[in-house]
C-alpha atoms as a PDB file:
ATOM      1  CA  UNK A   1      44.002  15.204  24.688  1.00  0.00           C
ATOM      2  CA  UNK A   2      41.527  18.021  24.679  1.00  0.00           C
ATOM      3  CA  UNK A   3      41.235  18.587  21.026  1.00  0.00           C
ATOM      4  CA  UNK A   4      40.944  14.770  20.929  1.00  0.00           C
ATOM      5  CA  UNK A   5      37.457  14.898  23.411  1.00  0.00           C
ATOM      6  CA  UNK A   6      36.417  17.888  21.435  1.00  0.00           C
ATOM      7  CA  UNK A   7      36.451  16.044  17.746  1.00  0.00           C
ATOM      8  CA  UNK A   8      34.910  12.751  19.682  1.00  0.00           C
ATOM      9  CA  UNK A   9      31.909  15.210  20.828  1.00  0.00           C
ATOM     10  CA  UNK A  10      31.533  16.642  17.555  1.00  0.00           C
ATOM     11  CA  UNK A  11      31.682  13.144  15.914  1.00  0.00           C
ATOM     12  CA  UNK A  12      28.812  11.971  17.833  1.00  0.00           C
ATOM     13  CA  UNK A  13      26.782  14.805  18.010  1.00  0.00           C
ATOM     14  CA  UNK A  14      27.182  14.683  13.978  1.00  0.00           C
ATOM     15  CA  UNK A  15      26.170  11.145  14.144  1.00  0.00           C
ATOM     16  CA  UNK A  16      23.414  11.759  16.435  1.00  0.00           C
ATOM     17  CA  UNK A  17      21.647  14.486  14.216  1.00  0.00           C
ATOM     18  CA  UNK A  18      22.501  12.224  10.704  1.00  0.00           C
ATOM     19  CA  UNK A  19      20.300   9.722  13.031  1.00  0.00           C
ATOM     20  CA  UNK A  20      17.403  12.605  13.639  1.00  0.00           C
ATOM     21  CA  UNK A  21      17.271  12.975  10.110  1.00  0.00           C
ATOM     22  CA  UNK A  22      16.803   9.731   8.661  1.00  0.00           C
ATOM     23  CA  UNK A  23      13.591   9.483  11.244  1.00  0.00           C
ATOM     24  CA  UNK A  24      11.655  10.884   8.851  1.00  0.00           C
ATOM     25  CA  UNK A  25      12.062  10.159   5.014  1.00  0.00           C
ATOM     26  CA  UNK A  26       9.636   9.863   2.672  1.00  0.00           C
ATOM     27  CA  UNK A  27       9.619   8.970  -1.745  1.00  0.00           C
ATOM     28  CA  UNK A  28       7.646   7.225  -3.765  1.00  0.00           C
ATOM     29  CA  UNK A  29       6.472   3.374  -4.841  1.00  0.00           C
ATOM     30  CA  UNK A  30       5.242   1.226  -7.692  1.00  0.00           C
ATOM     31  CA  UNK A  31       4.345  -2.503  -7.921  1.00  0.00           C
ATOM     32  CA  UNK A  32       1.728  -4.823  -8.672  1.00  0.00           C
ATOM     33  CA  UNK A  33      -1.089  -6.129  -7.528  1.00  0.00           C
ATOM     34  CA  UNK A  34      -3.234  -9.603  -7.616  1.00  0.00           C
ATOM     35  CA  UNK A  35      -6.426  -8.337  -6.805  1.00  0.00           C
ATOM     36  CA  UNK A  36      -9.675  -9.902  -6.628  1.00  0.00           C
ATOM     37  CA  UNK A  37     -13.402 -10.046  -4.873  1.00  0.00           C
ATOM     38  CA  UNK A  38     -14.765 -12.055  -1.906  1.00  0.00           C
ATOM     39  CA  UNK A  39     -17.418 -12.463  -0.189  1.00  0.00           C
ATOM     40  CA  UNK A  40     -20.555 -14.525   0.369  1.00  0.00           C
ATOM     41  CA  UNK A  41     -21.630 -16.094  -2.963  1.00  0.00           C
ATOM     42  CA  UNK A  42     -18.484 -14.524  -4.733  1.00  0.00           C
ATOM     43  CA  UNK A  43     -16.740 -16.614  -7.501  1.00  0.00           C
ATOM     44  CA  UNK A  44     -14.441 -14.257  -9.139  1.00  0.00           C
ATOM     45  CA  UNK A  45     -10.717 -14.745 -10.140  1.00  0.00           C
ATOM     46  CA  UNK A  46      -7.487 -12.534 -10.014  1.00  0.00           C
ATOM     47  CA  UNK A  47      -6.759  -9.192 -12.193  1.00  0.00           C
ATOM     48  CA  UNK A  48      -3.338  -8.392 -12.513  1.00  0.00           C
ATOM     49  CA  UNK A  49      -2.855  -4.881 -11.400  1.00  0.00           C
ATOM     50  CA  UNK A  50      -0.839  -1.599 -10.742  1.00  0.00           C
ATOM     51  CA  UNK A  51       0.276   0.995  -8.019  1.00  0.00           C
ATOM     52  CA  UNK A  52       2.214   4.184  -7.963  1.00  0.00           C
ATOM     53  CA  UNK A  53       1.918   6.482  -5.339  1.00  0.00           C
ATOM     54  CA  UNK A  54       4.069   8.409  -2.380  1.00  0.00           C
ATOM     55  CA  UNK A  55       4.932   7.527   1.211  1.00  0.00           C
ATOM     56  CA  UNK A  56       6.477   9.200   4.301  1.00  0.00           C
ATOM     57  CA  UNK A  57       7.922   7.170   7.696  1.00  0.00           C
ATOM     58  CA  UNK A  58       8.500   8.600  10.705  1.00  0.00           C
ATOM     59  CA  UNK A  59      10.214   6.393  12.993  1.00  0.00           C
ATOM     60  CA  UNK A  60       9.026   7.158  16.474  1.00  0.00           C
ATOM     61  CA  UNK A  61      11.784   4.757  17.912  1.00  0.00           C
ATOM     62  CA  UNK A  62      14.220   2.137  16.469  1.00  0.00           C
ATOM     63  CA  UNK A  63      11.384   0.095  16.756  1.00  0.00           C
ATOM     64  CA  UNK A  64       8.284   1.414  15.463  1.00  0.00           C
ATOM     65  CA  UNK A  65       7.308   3.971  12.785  1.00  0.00           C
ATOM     66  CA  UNK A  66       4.253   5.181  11.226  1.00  0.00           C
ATOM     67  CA  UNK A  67       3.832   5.494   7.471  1.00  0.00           C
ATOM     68  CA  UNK A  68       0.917   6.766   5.726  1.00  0.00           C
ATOM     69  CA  UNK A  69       0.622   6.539   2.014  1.00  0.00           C
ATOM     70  CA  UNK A  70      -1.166   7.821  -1.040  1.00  0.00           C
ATOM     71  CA  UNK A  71      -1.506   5.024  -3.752  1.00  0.00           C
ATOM     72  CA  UNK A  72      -3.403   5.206  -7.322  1.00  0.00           C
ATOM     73  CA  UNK A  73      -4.143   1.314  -7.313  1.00  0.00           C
ATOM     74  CA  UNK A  74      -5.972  -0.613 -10.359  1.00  0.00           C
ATOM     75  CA  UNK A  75      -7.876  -3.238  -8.501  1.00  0.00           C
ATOM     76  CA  UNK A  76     -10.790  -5.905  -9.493  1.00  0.00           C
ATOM     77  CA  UNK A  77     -11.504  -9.505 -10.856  1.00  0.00           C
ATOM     78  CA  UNK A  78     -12.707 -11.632 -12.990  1.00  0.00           C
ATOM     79  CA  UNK A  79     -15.962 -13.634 -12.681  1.00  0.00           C
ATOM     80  CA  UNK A  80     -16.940 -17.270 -13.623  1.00  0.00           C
ATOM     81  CA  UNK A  81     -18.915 -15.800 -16.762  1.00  0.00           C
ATOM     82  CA  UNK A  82     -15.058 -14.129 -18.233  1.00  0.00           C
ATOM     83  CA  UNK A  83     -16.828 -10.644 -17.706  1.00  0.00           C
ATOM     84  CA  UNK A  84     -13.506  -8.565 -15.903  1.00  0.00           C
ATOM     85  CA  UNK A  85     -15.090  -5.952 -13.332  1.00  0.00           C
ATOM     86  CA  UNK A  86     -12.124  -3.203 -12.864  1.00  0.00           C
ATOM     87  CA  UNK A  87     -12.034  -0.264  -9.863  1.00  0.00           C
ATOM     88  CA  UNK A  88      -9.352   2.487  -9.978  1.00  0.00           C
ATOM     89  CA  UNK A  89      -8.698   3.572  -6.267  1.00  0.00           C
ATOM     90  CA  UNK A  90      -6.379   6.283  -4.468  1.00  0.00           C
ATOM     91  CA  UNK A  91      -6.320   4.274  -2.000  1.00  0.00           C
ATOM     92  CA  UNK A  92      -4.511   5.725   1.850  1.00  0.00           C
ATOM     93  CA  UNK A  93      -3.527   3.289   4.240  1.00  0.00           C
ATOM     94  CA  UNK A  94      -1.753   4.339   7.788  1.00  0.00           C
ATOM     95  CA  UNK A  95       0.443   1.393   8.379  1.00  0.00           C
ATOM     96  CA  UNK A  96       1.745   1.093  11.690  1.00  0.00           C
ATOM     97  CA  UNK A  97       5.556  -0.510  11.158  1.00  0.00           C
ATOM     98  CA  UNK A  98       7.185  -2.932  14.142  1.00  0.00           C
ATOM     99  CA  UNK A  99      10.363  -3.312  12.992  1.00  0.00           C
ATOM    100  CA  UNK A 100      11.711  -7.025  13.943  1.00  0.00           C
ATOM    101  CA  UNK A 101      14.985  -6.070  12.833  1.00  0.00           C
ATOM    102  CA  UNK A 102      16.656  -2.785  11.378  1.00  0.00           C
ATOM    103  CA  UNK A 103      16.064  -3.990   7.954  1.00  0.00           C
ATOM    104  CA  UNK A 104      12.712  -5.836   8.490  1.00  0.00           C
ATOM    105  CA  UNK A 105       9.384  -4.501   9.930  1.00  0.00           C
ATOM    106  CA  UNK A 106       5.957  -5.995  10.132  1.00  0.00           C
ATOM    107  CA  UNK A 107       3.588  -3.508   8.762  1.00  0.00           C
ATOM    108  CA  UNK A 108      -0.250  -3.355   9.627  1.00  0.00           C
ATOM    109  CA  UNK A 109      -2.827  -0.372   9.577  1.00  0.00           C
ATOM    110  CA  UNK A 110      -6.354   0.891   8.318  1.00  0.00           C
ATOM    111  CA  UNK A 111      -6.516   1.516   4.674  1.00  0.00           C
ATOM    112  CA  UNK A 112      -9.105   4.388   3.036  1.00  0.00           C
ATOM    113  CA  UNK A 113      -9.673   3.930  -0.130  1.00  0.00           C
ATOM    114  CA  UNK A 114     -11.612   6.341  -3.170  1.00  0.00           C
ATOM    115  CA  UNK A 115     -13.407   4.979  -6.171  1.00  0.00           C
ATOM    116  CA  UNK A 116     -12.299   6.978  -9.344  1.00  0.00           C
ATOM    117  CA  UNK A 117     -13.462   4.912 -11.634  1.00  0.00           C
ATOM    118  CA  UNK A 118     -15.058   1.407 -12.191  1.00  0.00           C
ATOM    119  CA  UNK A 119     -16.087  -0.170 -15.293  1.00  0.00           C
ATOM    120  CA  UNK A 120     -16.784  -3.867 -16.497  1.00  0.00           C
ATOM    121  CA  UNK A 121     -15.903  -5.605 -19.666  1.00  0.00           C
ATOM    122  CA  UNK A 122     -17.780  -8.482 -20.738  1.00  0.00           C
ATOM    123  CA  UNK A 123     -15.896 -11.857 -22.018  1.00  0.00           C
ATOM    124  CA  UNK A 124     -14.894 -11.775 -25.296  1.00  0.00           C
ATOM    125  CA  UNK A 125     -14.179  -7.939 -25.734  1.00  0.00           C
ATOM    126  CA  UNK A 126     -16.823  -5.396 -26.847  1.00  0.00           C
ATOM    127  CA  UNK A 127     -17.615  -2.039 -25.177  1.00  0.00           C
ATOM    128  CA  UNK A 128     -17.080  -1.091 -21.471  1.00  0.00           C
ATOM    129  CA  UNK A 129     -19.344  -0.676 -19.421  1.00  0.00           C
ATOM    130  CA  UNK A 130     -19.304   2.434 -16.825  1.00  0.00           C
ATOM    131  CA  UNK A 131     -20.729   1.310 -12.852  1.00  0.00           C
ATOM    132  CA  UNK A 132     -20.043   4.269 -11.839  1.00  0.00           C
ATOM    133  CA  UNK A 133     -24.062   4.445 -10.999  1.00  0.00           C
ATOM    134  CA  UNK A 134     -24.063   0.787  -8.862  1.00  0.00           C
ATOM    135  CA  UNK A 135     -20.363   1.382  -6.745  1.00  0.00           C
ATOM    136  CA  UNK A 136     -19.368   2.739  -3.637  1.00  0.00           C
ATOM    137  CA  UNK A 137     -17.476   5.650  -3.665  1.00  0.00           C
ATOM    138  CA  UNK A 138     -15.703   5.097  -0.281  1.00  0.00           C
ATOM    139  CA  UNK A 139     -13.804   2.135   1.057  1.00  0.00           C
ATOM    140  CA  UNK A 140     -12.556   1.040   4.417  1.00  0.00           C
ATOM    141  CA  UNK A 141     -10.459  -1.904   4.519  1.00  0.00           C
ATOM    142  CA  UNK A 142      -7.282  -2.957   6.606  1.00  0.00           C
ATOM    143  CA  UNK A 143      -3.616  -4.076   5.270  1.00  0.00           C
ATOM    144  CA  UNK A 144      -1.055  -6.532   6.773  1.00  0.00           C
ATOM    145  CA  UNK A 145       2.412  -6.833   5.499  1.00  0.00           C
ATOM    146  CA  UNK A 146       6.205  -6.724   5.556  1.00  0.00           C
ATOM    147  CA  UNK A 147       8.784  -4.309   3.991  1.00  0.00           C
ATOM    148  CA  UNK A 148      12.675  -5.280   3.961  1.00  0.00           C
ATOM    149  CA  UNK A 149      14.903  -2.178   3.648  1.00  0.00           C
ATOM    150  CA  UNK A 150      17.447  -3.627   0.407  1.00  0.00           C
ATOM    151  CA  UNK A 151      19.857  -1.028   0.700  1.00  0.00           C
ATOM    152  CA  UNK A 152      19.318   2.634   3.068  1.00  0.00           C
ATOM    153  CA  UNK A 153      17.255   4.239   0.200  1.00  0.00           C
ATOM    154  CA  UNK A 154      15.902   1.184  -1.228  1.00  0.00           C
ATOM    155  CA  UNK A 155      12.990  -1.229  -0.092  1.00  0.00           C
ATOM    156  CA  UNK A 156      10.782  -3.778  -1.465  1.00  0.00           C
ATOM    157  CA  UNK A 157       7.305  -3.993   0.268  1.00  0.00           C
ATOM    158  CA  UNK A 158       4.313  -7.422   0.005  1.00  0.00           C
ATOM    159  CA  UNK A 159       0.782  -6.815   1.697  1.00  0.00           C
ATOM    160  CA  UNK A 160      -2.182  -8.166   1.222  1.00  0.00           C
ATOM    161  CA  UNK A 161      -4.891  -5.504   1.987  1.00  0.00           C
ATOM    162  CA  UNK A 162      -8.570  -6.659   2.816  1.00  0.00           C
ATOM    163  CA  UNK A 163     -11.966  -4.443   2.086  1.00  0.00           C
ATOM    164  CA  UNK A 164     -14.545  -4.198   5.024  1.00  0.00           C
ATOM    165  CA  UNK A 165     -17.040  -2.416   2.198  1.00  0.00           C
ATOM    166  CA  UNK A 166     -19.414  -3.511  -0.218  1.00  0.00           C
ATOM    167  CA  UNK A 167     -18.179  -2.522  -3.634  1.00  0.00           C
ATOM    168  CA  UNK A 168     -21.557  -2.851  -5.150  1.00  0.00           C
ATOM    169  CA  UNK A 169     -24.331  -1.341  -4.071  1.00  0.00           C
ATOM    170  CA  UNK A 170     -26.585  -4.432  -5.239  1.00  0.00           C
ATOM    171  CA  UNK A 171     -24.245  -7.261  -4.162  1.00  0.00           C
ATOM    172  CA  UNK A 172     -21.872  -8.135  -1.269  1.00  0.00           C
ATOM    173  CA  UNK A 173     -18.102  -7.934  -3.140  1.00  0.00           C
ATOM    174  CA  UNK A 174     -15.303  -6.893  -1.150  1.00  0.00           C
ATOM    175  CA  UNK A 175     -11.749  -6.444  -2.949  1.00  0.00           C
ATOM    176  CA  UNK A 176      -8.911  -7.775  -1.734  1.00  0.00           C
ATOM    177  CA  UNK A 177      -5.407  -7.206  -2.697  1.00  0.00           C
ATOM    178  CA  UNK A 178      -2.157  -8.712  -2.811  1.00  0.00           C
ATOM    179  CA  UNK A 179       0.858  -5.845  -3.735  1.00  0.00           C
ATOM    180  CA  UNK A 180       4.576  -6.606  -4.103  1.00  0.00           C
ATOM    181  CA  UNK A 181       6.279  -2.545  -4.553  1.00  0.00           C
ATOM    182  CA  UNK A 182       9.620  -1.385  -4.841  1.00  0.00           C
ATOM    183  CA  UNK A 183      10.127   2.217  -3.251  1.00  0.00           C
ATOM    184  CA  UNK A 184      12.487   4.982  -2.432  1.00  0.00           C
ATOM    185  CA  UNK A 185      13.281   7.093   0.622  1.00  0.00           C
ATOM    186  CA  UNK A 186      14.739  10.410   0.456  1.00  0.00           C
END
């Protein structure tokens, strides 16, 4: 009977430190994005995009975790004359996650993002045009989504993340940005 209590005790305080362990894990993500400007007087249409970057999670409780990010994101649109305006980004949003069920959370959080490089190409082809000179370098903008945990390591993540900053200096664009990733915990 004793050595029976003693391996119980030893099971769960193995299972209880397996538990402490997966509270934090972290890996990285890719996907795509539909991105595009708004705003007052905006008429521009969707770019197809791309992400890649690293996250972390730490999950506070069974409930909520935190997980901030660092994403290279391809973002920008289209406007009604065909001329395609695009803005790389490493973009770092702190998403707060409420998790609904053990698979499922609700993610929101504040999203900083860095211009790296912006550029415009007018319809039809022909050289690129650097606006380096007429964008914002820094970004503040807020995301609201959903992740849903395929598998322990796996996950597939949609969010739609909305600018609060003008990405011109000389007109009132804001991005916005609809992802679908895949990721990976370790």
């Amino acid at each position: 009977m004793k050595k029976i209590a003693i391996a119980l005790m030893c099971m769960l305080l193995t299972a209880g430190v397996v538990t402490a362990q997966k509270r934090f894990t972290f890996g990285p993500k890719v996907g795509v994005d539909l991105t595009h400007f708004w705003g007052e007087g905006v008429d521009h249409d969707i770019v197809f995009g791309y992400q890649a970057g690293l996250f972390a999670e730490y999950r506070a409780t069974d409930l909520i975790g935190i997980a901030p990010e660092v994403v290279f994101a391809a973002q920008g649109g289209k406007n009604s004359l065909g001329n395609t305006f695009h803005a790389n980004y490493v973009n770092i949003p702190v998403m707060l996650k409420i998790y609904v069920v053990p698979a499922f959370s609700i993610d929101l959080g504040p999203q900083l993002g860095f211009n790296v490089y912006s550029k415009y190409t007018p319809k039809g082809g022909g050289s690129a045009v650097d606006m380096s000179g007429i964008t914002k370098t820094v970004d503040f903008g807020a995301g609201l989504g959903m992740t849903y945990n395929i598998a322990n390591d796996v996950f597939v993540q949609a969010r739609y993340t909305m600018s609060f900053t003008e990405f011109m200096r000389v007109h009132h664009e804001k991005h916005g940005n609809a992802q679908i990733a895949i990721g990976y915990r370790f």
